[in-house]
ModelCIF file with pLDDT and N, C-alpha, C, O atoms, coordinates in Angstrom:
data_MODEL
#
_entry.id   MODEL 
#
_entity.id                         1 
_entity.type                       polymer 
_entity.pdbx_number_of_molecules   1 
#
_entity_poly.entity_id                      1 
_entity_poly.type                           'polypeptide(L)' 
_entity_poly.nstd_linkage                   no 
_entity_poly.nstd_monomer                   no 
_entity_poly.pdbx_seq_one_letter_code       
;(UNK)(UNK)(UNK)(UNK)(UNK)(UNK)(UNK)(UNK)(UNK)(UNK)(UNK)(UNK)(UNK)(UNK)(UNK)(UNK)
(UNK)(UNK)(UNK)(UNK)(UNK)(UNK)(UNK)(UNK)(UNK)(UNK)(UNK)(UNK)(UNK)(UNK)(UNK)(UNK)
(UNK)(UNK)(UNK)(UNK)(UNK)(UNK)(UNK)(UNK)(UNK)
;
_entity_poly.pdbx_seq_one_letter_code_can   XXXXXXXXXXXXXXXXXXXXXXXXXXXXXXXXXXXXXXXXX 
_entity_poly.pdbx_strand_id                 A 
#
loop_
_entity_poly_seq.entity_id 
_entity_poly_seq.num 
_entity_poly_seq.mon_id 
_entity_poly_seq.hetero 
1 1  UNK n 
1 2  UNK n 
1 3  UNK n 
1 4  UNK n 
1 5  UNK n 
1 6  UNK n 
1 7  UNK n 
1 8  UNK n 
1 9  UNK n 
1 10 UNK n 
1 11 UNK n 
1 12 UNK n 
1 13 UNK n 
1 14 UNK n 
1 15 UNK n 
1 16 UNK n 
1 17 UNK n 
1 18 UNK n 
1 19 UNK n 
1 20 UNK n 
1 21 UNK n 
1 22 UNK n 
1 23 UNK n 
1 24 UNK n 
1 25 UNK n 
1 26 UNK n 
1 27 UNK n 
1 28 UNK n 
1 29 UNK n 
1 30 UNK n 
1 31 UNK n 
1 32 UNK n 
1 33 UNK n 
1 34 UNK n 
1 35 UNK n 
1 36 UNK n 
1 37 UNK n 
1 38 UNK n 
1 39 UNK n 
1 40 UNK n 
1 41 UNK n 
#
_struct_asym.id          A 
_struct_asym.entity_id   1 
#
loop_
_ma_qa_metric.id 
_ma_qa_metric.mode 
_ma_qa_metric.name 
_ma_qa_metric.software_group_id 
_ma_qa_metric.type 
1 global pLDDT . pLDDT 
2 local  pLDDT . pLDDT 
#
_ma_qa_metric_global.metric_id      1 
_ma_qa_metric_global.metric_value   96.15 
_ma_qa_metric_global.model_id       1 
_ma_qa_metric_global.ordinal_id     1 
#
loop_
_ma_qa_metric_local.label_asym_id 
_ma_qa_metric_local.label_comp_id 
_ma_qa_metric_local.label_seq_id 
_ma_qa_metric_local.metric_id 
_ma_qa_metric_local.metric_value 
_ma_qa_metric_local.model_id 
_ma_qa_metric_local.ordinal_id 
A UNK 1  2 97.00 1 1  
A UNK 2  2 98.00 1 2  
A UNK 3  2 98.00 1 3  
A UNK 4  2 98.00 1 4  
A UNK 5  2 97.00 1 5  
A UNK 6  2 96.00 1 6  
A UNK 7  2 93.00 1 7  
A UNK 8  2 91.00 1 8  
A UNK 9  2 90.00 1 9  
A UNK 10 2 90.00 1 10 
A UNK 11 2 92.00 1 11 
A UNK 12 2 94.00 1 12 
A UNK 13 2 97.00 1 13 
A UNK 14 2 97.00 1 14 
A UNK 15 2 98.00 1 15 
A UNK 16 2 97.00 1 16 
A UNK 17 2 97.00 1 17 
A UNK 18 2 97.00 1 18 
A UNK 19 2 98.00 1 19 
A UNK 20 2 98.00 1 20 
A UNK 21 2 98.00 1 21 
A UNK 22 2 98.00 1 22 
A UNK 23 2 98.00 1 23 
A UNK 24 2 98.00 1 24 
A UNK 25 2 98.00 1 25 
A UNK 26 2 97.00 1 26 
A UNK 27 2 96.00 1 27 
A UNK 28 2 94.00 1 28 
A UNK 29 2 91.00 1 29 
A UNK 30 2 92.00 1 30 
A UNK 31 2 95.00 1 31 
A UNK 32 2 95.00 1 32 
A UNK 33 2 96.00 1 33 
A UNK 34 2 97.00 1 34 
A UNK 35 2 98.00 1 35 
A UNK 36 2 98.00 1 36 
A UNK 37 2 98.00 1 37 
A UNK 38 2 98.00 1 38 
A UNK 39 2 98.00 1 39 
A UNK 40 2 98.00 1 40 
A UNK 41 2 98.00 1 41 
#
loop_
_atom_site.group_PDB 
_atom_site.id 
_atom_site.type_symbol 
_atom_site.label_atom_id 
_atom_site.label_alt_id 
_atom_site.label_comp_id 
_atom_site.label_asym_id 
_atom_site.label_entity_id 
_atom_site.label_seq_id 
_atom_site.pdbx_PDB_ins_code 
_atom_site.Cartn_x 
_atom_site.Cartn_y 
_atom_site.Cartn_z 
_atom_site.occupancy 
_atom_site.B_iso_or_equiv 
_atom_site.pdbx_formal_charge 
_atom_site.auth_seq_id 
_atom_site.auth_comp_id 
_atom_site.auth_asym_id 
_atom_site.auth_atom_id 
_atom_site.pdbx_PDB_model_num 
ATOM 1   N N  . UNK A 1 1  ? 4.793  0.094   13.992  1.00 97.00 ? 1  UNK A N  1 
ATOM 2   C CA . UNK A 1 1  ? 3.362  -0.020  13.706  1.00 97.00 ? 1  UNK A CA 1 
ATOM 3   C C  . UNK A 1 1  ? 3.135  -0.333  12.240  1.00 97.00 ? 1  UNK A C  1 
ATOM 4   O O  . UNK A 1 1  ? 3.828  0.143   11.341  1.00 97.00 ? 1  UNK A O  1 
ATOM 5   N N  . UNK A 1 2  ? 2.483  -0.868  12.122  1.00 98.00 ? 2  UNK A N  1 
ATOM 6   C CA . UNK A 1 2  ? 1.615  -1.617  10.754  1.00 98.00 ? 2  UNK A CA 1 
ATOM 7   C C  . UNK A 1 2  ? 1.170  -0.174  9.965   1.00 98.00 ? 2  UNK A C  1 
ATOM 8   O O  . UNK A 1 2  ? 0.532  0.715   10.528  1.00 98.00 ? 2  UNK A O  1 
ATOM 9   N N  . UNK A 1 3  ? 1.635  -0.114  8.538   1.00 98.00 ? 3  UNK A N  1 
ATOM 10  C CA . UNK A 1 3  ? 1.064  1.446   7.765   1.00 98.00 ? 3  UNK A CA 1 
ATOM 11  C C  . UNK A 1 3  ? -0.339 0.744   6.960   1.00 98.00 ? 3  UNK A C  1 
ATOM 12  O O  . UNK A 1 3  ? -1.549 0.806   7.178   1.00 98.00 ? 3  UNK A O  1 
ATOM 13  N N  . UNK A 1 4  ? 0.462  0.097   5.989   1.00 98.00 ? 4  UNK A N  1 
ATOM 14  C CA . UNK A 1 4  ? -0.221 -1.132  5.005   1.00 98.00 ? 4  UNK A CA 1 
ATOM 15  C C  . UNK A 1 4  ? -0.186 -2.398  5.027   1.00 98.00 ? 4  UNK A C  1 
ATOM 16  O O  . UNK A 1 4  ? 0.637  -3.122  5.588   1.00 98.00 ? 4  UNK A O  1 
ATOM 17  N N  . UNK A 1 5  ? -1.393 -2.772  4.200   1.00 97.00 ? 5  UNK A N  1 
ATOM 18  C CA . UNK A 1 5  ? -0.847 -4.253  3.376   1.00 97.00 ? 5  UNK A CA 1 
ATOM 19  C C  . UNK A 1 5  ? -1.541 -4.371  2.627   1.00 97.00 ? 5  UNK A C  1 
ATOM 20  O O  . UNK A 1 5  ? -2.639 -3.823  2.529   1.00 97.00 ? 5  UNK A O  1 
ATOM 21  N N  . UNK A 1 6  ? -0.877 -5.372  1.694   1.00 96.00 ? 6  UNK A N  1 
ATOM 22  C CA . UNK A 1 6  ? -1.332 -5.625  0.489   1.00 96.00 ? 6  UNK A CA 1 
ATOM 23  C C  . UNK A 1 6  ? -1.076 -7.632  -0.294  1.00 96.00 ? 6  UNK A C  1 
ATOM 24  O O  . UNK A 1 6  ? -0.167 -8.385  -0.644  1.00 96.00 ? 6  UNK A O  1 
ATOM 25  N N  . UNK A 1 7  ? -2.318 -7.607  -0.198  1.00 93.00 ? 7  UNK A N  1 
ATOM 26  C CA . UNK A 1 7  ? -2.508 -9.237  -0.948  1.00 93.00 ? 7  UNK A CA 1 
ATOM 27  C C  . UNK A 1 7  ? -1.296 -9.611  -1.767  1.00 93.00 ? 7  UNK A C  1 
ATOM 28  O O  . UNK A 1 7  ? -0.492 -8.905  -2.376  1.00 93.00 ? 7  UNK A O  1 
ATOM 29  N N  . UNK A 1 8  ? -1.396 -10.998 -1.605  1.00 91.00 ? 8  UNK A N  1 
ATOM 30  C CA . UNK A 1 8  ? -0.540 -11.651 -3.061  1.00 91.00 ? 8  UNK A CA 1 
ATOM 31  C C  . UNK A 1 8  ? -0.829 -11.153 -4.280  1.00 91.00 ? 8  UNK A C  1 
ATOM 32  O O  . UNK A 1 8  ? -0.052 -10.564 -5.030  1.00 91.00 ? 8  UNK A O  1 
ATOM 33  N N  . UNK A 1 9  ? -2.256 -11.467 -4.503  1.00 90.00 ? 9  UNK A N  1 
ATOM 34  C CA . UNK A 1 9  ? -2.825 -10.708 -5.703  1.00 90.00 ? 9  UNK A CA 1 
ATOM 35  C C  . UNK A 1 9  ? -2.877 -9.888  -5.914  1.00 90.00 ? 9  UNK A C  1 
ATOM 36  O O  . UNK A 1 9  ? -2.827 -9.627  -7.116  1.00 90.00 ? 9  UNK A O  1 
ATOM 37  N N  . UNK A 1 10 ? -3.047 -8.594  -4.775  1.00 90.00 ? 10 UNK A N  1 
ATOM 38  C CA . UNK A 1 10 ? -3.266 -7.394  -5.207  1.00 90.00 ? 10 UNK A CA 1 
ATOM 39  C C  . UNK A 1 10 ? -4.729 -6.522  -4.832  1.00 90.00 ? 10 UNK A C  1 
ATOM 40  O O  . UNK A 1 10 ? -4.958 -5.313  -4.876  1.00 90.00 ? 10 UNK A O  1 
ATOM 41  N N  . UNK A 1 11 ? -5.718 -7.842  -4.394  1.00 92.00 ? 11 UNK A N  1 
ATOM 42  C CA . UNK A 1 11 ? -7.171 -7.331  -4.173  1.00 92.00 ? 11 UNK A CA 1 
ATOM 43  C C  . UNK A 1 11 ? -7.545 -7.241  -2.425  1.00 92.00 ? 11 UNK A C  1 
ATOM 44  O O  . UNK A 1 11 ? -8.605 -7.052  -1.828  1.00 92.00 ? 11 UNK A O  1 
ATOM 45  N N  . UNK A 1 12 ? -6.486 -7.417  -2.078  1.00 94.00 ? 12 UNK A N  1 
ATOM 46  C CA . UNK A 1 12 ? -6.647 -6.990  -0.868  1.00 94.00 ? 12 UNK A CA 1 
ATOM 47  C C  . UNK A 1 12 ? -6.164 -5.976  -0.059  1.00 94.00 ? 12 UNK A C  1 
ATOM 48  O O  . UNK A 1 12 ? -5.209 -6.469  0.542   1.00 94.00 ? 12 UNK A O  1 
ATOM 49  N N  . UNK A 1 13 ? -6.290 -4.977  0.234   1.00 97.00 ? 13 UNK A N  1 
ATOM 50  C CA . UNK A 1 13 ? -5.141 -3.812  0.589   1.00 97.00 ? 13 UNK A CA 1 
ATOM 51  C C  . UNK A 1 13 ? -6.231 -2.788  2.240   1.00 97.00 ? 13 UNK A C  1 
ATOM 52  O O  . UNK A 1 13 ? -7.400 -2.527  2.523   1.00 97.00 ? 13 UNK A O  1 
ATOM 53  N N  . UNK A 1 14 ? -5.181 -2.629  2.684   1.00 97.00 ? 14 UNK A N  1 
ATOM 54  C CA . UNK A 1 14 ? -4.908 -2.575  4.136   1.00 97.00 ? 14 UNK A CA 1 
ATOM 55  C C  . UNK A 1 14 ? -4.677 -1.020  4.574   1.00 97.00 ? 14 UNK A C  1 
ATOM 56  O O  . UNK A 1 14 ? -3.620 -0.504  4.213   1.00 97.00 ? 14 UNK A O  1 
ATOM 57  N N  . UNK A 1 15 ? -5.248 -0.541  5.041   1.00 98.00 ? 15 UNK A N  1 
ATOM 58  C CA . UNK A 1 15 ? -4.697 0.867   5.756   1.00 98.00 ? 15 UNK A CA 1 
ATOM 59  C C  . UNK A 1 15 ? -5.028 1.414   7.361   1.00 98.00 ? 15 UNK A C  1 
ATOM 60  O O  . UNK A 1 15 ? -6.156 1.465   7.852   1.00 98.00 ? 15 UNK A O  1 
ATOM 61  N N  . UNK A 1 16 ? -4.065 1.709   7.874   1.00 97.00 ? 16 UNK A N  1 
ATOM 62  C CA . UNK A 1 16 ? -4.288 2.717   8.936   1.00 97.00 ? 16 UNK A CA 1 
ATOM 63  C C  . UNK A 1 16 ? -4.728 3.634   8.839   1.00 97.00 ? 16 UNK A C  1 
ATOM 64  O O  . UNK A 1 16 ? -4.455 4.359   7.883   1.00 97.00 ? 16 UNK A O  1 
ATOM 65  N N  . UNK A 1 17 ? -5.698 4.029   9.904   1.00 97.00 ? 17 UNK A N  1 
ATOM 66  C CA . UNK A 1 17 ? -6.755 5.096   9.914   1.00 97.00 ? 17 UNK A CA 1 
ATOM 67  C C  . UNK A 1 17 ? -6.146 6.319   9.509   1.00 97.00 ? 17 UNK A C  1 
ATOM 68  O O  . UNK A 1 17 ? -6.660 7.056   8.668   1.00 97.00 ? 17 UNK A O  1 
ATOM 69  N N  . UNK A 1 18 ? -4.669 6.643   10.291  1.00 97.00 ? 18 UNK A N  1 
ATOM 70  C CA . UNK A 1 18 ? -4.455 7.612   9.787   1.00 97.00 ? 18 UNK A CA 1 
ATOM 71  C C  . UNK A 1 18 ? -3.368 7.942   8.067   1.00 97.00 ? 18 UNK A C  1 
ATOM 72  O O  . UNK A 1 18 ? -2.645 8.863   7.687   1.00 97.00 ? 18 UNK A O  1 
ATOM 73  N N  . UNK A 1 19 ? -3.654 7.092   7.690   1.00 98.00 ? 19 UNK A N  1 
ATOM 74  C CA . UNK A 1 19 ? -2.929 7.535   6.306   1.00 98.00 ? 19 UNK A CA 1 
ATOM 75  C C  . UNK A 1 19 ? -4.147 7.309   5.310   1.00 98.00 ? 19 UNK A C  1 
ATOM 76  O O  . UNK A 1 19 ? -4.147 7.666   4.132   1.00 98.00 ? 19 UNK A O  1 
ATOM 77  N N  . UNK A 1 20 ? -5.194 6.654   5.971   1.00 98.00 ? 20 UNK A N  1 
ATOM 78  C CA . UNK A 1 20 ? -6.286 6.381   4.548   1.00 98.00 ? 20 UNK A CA 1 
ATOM 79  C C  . UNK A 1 20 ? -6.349 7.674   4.202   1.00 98.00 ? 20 UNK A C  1 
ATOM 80  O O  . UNK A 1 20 ? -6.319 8.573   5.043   1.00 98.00 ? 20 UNK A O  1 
ATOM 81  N N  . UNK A 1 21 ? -6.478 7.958   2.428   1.00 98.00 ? 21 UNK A N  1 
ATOM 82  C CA . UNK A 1 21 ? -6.179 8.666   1.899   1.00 98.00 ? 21 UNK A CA 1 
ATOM 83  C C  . UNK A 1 21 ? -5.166 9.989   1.421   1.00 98.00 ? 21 UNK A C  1 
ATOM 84  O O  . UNK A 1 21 ? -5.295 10.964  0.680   1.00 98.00 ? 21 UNK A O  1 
ATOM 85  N N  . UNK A 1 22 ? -4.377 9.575   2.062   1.00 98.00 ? 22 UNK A N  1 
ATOM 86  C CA . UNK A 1 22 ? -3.071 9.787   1.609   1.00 98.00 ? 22 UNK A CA 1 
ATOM 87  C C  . UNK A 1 22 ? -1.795 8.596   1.031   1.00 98.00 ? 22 UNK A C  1 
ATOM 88  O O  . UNK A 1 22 ? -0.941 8.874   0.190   1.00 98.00 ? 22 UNK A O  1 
ATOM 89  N N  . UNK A 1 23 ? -1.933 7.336   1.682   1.00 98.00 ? 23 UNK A N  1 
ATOM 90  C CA . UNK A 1 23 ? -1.156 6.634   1.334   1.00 98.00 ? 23 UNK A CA 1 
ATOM 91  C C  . UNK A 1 23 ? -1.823 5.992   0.186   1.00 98.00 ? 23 UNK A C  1 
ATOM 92  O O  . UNK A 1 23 ? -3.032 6.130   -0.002  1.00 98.00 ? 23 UNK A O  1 
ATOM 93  N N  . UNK A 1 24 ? -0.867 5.111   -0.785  1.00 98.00 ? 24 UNK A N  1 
ATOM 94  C CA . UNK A 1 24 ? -1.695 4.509   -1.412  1.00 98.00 ? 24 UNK A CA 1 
ATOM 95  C C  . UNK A 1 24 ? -0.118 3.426   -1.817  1.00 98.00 ? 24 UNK A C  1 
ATOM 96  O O  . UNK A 1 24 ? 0.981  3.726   -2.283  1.00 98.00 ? 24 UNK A O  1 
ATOM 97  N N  . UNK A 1 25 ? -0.785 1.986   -1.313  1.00 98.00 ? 25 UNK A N  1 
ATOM 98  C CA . UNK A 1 25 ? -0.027 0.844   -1.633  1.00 98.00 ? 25 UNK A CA 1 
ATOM 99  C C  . UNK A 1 25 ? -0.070 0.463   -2.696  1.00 98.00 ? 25 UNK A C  1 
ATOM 100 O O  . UNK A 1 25 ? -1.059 0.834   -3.327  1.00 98.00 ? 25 UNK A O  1 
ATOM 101 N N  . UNK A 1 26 ? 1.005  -0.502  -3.478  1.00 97.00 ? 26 UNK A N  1 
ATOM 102 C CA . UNK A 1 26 ? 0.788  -1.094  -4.981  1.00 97.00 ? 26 UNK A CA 1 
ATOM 103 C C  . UNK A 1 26 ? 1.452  -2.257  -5.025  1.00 97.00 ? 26 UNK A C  1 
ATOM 104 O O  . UNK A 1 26 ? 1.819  -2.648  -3.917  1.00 97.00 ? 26 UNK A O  1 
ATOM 105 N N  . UNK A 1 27 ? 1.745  -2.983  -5.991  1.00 96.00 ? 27 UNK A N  1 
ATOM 106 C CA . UNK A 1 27 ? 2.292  -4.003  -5.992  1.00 96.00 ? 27 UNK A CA 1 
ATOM 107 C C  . UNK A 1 27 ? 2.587  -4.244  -7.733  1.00 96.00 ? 27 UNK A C  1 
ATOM 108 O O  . UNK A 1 27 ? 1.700  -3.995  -8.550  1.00 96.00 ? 27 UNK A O  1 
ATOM 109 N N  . UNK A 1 28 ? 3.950  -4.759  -8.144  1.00 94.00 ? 28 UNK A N  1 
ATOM 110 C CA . UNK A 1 28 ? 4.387  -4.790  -9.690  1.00 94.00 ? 28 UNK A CA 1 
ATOM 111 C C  . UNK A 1 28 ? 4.929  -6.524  -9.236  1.00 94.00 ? 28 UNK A C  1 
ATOM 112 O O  . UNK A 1 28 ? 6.051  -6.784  -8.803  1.00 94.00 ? 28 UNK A O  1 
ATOM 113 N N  . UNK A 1 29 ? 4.244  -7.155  -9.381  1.00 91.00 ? 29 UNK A N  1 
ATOM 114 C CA . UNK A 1 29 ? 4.871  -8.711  -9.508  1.00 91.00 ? 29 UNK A CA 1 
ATOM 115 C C  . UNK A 1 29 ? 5.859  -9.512  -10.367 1.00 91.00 ? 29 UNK A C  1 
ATOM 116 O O  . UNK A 1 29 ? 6.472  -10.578 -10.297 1.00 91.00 ? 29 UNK A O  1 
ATOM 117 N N  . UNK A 1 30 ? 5.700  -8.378  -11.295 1.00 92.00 ? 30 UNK A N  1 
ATOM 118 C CA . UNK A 1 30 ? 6.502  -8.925  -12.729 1.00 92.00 ? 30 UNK A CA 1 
ATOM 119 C C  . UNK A 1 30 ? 7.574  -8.159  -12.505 1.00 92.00 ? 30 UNK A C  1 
ATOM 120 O O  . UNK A 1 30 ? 8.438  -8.291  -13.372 1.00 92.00 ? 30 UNK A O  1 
ATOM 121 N N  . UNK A 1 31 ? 7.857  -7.308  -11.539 1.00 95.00 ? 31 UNK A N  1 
ATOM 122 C CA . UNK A 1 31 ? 9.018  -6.219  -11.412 1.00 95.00 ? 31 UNK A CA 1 
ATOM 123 C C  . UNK A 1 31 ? 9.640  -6.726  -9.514  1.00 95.00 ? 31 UNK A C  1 
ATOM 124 O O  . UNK A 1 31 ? 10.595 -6.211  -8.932  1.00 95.00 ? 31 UNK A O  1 
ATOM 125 N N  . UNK A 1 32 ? 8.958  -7.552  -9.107  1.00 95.00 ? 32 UNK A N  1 
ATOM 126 C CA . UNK A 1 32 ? 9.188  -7.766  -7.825  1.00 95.00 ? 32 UNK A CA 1 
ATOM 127 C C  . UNK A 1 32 ? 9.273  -6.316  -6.960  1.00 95.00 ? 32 UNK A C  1 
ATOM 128 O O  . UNK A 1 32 ? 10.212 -5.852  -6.313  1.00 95.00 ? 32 UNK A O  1 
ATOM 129 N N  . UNK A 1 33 ? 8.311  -5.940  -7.138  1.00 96.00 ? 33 UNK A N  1 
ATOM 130 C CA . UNK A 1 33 ? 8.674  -4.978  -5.972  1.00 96.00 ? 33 UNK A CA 1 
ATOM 131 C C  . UNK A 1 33 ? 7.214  -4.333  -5.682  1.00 96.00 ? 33 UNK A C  1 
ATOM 132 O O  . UNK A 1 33 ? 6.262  -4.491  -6.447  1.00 96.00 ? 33 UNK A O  1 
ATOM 133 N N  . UNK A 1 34 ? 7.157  -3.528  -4.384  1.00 97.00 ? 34 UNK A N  1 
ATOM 134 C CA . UNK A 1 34 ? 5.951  -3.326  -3.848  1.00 97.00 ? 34 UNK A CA 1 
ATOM 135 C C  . UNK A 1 34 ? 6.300  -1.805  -3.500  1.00 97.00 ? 34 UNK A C  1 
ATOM 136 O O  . UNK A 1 34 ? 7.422  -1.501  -3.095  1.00 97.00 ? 34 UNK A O  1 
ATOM 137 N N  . UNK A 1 35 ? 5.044  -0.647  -3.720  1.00 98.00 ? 35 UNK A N  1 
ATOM 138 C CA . UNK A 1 35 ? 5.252  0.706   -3.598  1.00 98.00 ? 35 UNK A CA 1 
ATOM 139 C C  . UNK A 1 35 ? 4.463  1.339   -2.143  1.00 98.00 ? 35 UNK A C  1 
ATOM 140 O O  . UNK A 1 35 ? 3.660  0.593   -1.582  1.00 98.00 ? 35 UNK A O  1 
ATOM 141 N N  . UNK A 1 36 ? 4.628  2.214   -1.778  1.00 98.00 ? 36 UNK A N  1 
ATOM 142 C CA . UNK A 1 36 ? 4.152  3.019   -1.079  1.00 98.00 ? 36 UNK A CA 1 
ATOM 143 C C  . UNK A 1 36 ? 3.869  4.447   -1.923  1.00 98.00 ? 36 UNK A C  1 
ATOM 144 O O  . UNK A 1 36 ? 4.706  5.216   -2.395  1.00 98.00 ? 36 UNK A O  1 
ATOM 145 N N  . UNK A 1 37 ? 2.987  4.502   -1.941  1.00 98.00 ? 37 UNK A N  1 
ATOM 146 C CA . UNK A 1 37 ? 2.894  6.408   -2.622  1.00 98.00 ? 37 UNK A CA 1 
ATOM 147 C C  . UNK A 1 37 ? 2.093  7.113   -1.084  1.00 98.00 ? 37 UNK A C  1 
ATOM 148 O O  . UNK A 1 37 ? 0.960  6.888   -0.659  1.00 98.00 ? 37 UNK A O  1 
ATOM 149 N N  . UNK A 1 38 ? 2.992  7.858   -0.607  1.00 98.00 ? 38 UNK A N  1 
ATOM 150 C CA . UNK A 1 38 ? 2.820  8.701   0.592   1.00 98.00 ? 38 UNK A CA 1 
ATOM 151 C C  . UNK A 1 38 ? 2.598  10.475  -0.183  1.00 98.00 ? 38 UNK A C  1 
ATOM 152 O O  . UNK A 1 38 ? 3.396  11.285  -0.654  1.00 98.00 ? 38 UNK A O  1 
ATOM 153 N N  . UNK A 1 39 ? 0.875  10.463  0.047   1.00 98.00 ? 39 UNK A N  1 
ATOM 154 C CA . UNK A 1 39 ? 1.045  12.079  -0.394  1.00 98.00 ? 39 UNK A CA 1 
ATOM 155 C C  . UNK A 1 39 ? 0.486  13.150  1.125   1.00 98.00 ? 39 UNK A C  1 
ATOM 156 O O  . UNK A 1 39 ? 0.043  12.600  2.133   1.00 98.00 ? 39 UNK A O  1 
ATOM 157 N N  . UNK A 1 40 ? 0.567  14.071  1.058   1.00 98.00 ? 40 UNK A N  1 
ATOM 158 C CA . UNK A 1 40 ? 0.520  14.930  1.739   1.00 98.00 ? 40 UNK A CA 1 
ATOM 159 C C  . UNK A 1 40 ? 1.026  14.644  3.800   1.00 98.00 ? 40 UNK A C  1 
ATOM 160 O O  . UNK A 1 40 ? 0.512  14.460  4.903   1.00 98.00 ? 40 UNK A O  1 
ATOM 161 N N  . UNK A 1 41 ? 2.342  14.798  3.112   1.00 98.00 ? 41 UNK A N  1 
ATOM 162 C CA . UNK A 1 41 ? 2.552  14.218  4.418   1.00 98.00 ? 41 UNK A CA 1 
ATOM 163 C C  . UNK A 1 41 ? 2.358  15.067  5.755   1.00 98.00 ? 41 UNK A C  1 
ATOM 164 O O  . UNK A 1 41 ? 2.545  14.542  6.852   1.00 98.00 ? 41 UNK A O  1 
#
């Protein structure tokens, strides 16, 4: 199942009902890499 997503840019970002507000997606372009911050699991 689909958690997130998140734009090329960055201004678009995506959540499943059940993690909105706990998850929180990111994106470092200059670092190539894309985060998940999962709190209260």
């Amino acid at each position: 199942e689909g958690v997130s997503c998140i734009s090329r840019d960055g201004d678009s970002i995506y959540y499943i009902d059940s993690v909105k507000g706990r998850f929180t997606i990111s994106r470092d372009n200059a670092k190539a890499t894309v985060y998940l911050q999962m709190n209260s699991l």
